[in-house]
Protein backbone atom coordinates (compact mmCIF):
# COMPACT_ATOMS: atom_id res chain seq x y z
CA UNK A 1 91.85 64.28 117.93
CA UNK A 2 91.80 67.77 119.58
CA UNK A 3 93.57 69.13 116.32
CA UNK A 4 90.34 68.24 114.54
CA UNK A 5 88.43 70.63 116.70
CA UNK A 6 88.30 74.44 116.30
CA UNK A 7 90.26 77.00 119.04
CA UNK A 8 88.56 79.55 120.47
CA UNK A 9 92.17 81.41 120.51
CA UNK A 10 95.46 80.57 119.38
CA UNK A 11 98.66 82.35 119.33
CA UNK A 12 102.24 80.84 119.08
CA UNK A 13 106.20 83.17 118.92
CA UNK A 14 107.08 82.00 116.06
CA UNK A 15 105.19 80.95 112.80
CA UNK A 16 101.47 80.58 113.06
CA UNK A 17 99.16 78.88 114.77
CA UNK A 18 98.61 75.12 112.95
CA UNK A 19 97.27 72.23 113.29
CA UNK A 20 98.12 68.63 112.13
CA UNK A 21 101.44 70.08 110.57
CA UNK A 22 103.37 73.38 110.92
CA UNK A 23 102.52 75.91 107.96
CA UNK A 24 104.60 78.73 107.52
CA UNK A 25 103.94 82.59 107.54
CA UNK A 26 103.47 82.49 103.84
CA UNK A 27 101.77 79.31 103.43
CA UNK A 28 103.86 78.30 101.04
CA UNK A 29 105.02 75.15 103.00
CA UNK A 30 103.22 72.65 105.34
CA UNK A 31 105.65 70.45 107.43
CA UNK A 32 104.80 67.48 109.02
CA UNK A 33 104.84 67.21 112.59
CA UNK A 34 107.86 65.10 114.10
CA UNK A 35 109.49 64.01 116.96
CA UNK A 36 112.63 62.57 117.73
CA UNK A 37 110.93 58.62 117.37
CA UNK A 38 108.11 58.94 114.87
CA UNK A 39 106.21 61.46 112.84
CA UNK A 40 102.66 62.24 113.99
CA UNK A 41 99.54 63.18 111.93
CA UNK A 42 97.85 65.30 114.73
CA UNK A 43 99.33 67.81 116.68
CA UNK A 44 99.43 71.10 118.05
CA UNK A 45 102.58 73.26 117.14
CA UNK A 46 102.92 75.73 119.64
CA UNK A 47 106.52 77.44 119.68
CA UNK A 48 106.78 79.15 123.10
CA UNK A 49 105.36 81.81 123.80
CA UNK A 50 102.27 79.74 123.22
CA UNK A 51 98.59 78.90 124.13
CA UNK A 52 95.37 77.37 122.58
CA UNK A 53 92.14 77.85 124.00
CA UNK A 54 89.11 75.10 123.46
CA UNK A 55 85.76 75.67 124.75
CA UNK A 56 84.69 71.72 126.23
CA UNK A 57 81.34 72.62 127.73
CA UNK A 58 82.08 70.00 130.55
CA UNK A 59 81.71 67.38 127.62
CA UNK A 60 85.01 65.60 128.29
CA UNK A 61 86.65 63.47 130.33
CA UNK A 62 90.45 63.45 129.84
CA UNK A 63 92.57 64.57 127.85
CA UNK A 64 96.23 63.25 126.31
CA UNK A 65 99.07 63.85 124.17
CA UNK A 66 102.47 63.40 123.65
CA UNK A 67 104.68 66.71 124.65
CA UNK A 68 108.08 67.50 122.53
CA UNK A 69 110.10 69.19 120.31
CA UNK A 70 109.79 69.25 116.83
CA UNK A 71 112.83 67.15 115.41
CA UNK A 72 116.00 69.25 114.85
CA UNK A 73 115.12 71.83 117.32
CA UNK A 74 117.09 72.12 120.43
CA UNK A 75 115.11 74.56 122.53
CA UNK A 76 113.73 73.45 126.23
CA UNK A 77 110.43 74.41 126.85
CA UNK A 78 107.58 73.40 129.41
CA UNK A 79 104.00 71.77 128.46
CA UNK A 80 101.31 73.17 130.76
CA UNK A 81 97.29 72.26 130.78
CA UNK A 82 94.82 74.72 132.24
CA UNK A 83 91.56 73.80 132.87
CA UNK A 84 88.39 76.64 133.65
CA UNK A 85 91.59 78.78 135.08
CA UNK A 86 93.20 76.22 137.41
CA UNK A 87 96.91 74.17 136.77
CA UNK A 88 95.59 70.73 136.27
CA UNK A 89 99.37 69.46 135.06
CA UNK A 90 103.03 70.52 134.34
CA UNK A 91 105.55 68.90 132.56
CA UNK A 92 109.19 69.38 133.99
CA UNK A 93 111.56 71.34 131.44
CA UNK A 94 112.04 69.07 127.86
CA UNK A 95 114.74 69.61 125.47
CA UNK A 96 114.77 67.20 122.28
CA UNK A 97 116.84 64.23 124.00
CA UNK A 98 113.86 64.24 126.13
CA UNK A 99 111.83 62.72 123.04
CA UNK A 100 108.14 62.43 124.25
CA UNK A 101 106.41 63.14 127.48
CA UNK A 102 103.18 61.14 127.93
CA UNK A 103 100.47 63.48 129.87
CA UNK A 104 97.11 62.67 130.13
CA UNK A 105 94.93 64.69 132.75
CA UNK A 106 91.10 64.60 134.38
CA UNK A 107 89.19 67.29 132.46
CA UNK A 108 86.04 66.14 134.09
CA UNK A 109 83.27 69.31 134.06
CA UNK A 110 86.27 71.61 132.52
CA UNK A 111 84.54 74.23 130.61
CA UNK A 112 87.67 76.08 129.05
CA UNK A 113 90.51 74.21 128.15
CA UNK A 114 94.10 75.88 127.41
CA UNK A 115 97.22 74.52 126.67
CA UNK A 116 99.59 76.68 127.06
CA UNK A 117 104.06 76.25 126.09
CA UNK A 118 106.75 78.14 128.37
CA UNK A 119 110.06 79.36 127.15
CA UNK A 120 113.32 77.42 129.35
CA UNK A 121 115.92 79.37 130.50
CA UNK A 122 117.80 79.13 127.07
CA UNK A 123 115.00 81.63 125.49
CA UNK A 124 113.05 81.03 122.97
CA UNK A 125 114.78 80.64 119.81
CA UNK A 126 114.61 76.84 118.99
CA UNK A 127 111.38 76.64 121.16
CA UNK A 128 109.20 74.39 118.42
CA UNK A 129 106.91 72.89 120.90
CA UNK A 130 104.44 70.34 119.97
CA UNK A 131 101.25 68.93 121.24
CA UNK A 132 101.58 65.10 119.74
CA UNK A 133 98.33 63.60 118.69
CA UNK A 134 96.25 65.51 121.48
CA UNK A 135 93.02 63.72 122.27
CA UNK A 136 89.87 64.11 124.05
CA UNK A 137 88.15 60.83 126.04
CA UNK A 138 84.88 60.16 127.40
């Protein structure tokens, strides 16, 4: 699992950056990552405004994950991979009766690896984005 792996750089709107769960400012709480059909133990949560950064030394194949919204959030927001600088995929715009988007993308000889979240058109305030049991493939 990419969760399992250490960003170079993280930063999310809301919260802070986590992995495998979604801790809170004062790390008081850790809540489990869910979607709409099951509750995952990786992920990414990345409430838009967000973006992670992995270095992948041209190590890795692909890469996959499940794209949503954290159960009980009704923001929209947009998945999108970036590989060494370049748009390798973009999800169309996902609210939570979406439930999950499969993506899974060529990351053959990619270098740097971000994954960024965009806002919708609604703004940002329900915007709890998650990167579902990300994984790297050789």
């Amino acid at each position: 699992p990419l969760s399992q792996t250490r960003w170079q750089t993280a930063s999310v709107a809301w919260y802070i950056p986590s992995f495998d769960g979604i801790l809170t400012p004062d790390a008081s709480r850790y809540d489990p990552l869910e979607s709409t059909a099951k509750v995952h133990s990786h992920g990414l949560y990345a409430h838009a405004e967000a973006s992670y950064a992995y270095e992948l030394g041209g190590k890795w194949k692909t890469f996959a994950a499940q794209a949503g919204l954290q159960k009980g959030h009704a923001g929209s927001v947009v998945f999108v991979i970036v590989g060494d600088g370049k748009e390798l995929a973009r999800t169309p715009l996902l609210t939570l009766t979406d439930g999950e988007r499969e993506i899974k993308v060529d990351v053959t000889g990619v270098k740097q690896l971000e994954l960024k979240t965009e806002a919708g058109p609604d703004g940002r305030s329900n915007d709890w984005a998650i990167w579902f049991s990300p994984t790297l493939g050789r």
